[in-house]
Protein backbone atom coordinates (compact mmCIF):
# COMPACT_ATOMS: atom_id res chain seq x y z
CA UNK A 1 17.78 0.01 22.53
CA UNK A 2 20.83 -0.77 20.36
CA UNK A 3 21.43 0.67 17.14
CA UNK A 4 19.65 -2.09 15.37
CA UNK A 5 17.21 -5.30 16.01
CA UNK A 6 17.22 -8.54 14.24
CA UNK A 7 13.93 -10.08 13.29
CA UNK A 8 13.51 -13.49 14.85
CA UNK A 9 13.00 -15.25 12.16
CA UNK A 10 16.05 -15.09 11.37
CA UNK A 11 18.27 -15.88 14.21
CA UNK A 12 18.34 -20.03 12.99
CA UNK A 13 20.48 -18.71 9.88
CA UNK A 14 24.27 -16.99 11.38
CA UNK A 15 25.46 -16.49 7.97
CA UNK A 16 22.44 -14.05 7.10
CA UNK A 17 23.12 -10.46 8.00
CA UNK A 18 19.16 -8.91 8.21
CA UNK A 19 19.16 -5.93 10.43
CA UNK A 20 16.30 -2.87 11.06
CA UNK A 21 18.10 0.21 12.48
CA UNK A 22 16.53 2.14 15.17
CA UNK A 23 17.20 5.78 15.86
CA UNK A 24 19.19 5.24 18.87
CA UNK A 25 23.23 5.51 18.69
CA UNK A 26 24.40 8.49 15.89
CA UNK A 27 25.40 12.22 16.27
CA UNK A 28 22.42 13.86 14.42
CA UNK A 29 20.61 16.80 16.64
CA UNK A 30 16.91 17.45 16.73
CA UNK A 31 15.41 16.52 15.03
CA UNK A 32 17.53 14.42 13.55
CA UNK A 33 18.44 12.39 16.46
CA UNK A 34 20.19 10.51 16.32
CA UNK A 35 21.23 8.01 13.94
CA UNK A 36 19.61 9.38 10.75
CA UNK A 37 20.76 7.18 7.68
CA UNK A 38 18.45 8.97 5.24
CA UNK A 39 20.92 10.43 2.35
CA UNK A 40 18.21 12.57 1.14
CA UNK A 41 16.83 14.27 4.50
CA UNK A 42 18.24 17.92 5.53
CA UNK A 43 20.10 16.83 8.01
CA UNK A 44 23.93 17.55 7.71
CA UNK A 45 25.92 15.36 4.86
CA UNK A 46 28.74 15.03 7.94
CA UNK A 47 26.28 13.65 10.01
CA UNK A 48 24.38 11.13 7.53
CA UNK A 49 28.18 10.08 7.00
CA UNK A 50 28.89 9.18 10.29
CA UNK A 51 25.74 7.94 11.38
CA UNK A 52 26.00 4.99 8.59
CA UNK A 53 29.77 4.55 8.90
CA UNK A 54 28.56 3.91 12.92
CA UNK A 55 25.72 1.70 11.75
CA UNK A 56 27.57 -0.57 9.28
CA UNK A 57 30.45 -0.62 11.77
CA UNK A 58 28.49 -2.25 14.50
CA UNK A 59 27.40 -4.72 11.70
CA UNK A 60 30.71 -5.60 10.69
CA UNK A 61 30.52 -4.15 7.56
CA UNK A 62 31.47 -1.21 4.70
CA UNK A 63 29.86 1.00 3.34
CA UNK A 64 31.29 0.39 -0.32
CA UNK A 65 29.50 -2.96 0.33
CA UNK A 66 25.89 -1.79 0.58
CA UNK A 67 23.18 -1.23 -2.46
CA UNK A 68 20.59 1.61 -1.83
CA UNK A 69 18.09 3.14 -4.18
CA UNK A 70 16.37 6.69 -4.55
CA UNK A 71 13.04 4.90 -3.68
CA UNK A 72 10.09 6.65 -5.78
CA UNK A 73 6.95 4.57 -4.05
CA UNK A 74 7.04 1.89 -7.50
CA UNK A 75 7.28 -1.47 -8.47
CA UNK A 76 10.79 -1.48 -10.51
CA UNK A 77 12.90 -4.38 -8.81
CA UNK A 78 16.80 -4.17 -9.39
CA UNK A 79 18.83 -7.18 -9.60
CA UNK A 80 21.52 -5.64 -7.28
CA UNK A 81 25.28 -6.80 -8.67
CA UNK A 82 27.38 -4.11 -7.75
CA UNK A 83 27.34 -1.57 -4.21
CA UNK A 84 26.13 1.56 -4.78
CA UNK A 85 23.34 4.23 -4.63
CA UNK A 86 21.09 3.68 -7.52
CA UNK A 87 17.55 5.21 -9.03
CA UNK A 88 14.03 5.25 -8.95
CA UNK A 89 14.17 1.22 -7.63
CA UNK A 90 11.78 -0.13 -4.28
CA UNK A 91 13.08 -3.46 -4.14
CA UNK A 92 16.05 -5.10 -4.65
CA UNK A 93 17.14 -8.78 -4.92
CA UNK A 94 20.45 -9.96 -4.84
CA UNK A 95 22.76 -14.05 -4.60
CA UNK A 96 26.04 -12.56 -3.94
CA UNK A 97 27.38 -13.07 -1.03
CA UNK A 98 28.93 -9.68 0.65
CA UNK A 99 26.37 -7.08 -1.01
CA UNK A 100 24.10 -5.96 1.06
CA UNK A 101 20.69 -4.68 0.60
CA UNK A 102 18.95 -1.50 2.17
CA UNK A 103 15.79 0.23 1.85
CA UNK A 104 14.76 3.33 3.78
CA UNK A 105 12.17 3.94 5.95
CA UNK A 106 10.26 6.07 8.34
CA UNK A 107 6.80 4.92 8.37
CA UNK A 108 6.49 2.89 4.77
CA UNK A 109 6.71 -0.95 5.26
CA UNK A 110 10.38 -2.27 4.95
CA UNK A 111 10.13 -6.22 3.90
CA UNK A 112 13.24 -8.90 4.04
CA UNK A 113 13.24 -11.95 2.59
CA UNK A 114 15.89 -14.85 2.58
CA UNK A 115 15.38 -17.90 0.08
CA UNK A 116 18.13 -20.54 2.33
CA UNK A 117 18.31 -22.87 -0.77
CA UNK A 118 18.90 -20.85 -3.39
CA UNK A 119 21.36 -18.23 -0.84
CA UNK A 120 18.94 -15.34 -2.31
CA UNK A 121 17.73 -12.51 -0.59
CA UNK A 122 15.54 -9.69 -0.79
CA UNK A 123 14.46 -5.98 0.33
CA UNK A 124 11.89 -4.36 -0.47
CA UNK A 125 10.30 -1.04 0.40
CA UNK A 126 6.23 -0.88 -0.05
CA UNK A 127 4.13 2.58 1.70
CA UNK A 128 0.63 2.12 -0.02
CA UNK A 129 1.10 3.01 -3.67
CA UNK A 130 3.92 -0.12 -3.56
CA UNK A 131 1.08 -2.07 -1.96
CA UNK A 132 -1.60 -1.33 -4.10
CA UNK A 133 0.93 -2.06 -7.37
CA UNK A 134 1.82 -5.62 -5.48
CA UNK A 135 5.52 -5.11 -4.94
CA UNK A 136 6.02 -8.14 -2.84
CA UNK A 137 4.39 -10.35 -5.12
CA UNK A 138 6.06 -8.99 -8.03
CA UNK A 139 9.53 -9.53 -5.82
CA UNK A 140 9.06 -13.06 -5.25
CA UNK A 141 8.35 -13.19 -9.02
CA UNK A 142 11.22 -11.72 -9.40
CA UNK A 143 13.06 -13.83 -7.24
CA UNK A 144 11.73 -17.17 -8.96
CA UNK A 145 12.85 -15.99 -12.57
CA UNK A 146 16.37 -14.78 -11.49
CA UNK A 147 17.32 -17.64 -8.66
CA UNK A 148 14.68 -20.47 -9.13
CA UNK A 149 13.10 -19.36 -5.49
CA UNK A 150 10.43 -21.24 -4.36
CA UNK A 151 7.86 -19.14 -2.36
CA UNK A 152 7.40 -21.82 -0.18
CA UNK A 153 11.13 -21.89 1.01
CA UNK A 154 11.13 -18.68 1.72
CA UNK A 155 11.79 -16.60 5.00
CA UNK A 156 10.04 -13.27 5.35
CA UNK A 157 9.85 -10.41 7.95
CA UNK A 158 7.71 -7.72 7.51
CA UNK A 159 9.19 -4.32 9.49
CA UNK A 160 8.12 -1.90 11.84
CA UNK A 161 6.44 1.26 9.64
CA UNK A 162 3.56 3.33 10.52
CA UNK A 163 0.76 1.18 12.58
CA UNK A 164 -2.89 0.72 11.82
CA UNK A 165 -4.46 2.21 14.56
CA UNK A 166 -1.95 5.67 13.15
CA UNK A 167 -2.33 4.97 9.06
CA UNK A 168 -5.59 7.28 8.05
CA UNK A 169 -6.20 7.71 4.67
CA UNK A 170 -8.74 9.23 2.38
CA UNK A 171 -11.56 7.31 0.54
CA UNK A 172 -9.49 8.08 -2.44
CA UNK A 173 -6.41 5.70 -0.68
CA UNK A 174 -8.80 3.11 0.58
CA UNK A 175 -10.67 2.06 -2.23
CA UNK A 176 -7.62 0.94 -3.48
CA UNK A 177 -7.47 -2.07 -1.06
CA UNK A 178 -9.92 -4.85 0.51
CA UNK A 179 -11.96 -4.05 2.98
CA UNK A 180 -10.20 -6.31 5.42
CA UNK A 181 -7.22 -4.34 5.27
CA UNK A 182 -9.20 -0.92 6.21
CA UNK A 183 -11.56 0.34 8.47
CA UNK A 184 -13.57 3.53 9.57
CA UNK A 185 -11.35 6.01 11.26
CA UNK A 186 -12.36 8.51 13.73
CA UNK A 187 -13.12 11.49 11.55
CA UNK A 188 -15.49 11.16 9.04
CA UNK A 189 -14.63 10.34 5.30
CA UNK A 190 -11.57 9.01 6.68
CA UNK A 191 -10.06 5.13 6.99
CA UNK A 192 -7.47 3.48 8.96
CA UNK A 193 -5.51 1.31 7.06
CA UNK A 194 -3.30 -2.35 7.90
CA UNK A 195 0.05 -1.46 5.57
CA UNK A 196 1.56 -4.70 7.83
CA UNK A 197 -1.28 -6.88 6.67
CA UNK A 198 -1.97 -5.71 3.20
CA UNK A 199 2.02 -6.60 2.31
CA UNK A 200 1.76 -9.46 4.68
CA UNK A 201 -0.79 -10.60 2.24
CA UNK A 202 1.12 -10.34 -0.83
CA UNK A 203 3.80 -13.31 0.97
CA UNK A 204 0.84 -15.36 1.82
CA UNK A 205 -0.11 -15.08 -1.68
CA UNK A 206 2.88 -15.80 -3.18
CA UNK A 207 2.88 -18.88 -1.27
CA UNK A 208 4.94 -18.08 1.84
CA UNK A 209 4.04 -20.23 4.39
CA UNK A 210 2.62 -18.10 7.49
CA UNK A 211 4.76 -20.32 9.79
CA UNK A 212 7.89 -18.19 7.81
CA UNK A 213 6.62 -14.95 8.33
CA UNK A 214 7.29 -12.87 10.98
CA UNK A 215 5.22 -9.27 11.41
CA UNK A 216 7.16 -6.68 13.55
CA UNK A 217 5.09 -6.26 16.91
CA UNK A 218 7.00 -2.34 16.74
CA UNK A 219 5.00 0.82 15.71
CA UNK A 220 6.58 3.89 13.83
CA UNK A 221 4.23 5.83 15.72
CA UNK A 222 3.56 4.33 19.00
CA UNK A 223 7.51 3.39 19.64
CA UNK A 224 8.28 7.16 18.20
CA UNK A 225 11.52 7.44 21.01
CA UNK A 226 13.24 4.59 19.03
CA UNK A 227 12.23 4.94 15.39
CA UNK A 228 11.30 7.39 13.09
CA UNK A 229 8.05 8.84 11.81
CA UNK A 230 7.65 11.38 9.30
CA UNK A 231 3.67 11.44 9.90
CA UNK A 232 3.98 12.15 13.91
CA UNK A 233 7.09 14.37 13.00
CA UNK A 234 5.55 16.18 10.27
CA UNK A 235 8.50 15.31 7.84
CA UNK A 236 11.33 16.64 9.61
CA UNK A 237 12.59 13.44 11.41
CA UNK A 238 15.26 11.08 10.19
CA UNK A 239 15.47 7.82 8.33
CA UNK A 240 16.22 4.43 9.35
CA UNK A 241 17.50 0.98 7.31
CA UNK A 242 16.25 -2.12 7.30
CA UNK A 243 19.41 -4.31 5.55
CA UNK A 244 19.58 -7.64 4.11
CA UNK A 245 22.71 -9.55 3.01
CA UNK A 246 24.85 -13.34 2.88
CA UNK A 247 27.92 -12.64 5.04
């Protein structure tokens, strides 16, 4: 596998740059390996350098032309202007062309969107607390008020995280969602829970058409040799990108 994958959905739009990175191509060691991204993992500062100076390379692209955030699991969207590492944001949204947008994952839901009439775009990071506080709703929200976005124009891909069948939770997690989005797990007092479907949701409800949304078929967990987990790796694992931008 290459070092990244472009959702389908967006292949009818060559001026859109919207990329998920696997873990395949980069110089980190165990358990690292190999191309780590994540800024705020232990792996070596050299390392995380090269491994997104490789990245963005094979994308065309610089560094000095990406936004990332500290993400804290919340529901504060930035309005992304300039490059840069910022703080405490989940989502960002952005109309200039040449910035692009990154969240960071490892088993959290990474979700791009691309409004082709307005030339707006957005990515958001959502693990359950973003889920439960409605991030991708608010985003699209967001998007309206800033660019005029119309949900229904809209282009959406929902990324490879963590998968149902791996997601259990406590009652204390799952009461949090509907039931459709949960079900018993094997041990007792536990759930399994849909983070694909839940934010999934949150589009449909917007009023994304589902003909515009596509739902990564790739597991986290069950497609562990080409992207990270920090459940199944017990937190010491890496941390890929999923990257949205107007070339």
């Amino acid at each position: 596998m290459p070092f990244t994958r472009k959702p389908l959905i967006f292949h009818p739009f060559p001026q859109l740059l919207a990329v998920e990175s696997t873990r395949h191509g980069g110089v980190s060691p165990p358990p690292y390996h190999s191309l780590n991204v994540g800024v705020f993992t232990e792996d070596s500062p050299e390392n995380i350098r090269e491994n997104r100076t490789l990245l963005f390379q094979s994308l065309g692209i610089y560094e000095d032309q990406v936004v990332h955030s500290h993400q804290i699991h919340g529901d504060q969207i930035l309005l992304a202007q300039h490059p840069g590492l910022q703080e405490g944001y989940d989502a960002l949204i952005t109309n200039r062309p040449g910035l692009f947008l990154s969240v960071t994952v490892a088993d959290c839901t990474p979700i791009l969107v691309y409004d082709p009439v307005q030339n707006a775009v957005a990515a958001i990071h959502a693990g359950w607390r973003g889920a439960v506080a409605r991030i991708v709703l608010k985003t699209l929200k967001a998007m309206e008020m800033q660019f005029q976005t119309r949900p229904e124009d809209c282009i959406a891909y929902v990324g490879t995280c963590i998968d149902e069948c791996s997601y259990e939770v406590g009652k204390e997690v799952a009461v949090h969602f509907e039931e459709k989005f949960t079900r018993l797990g094997p041990e007792p007092g536990k759930f399994l829970l849909d983070l694909k479907s839940a934010n999934a949701a949150q589009l449909l409800d917007a009023g994304v058409p589902a003909s515009q949304i596509e739902v990564s078929v790739y597991s986290t967990v069950l497609h562990n040799a080409d992207y990270f987990s920090y459940r199944k790796e017990s937190g010491k694992t890496g941390r890929m990108l999923a990257i949205i931008g107007l070339c």
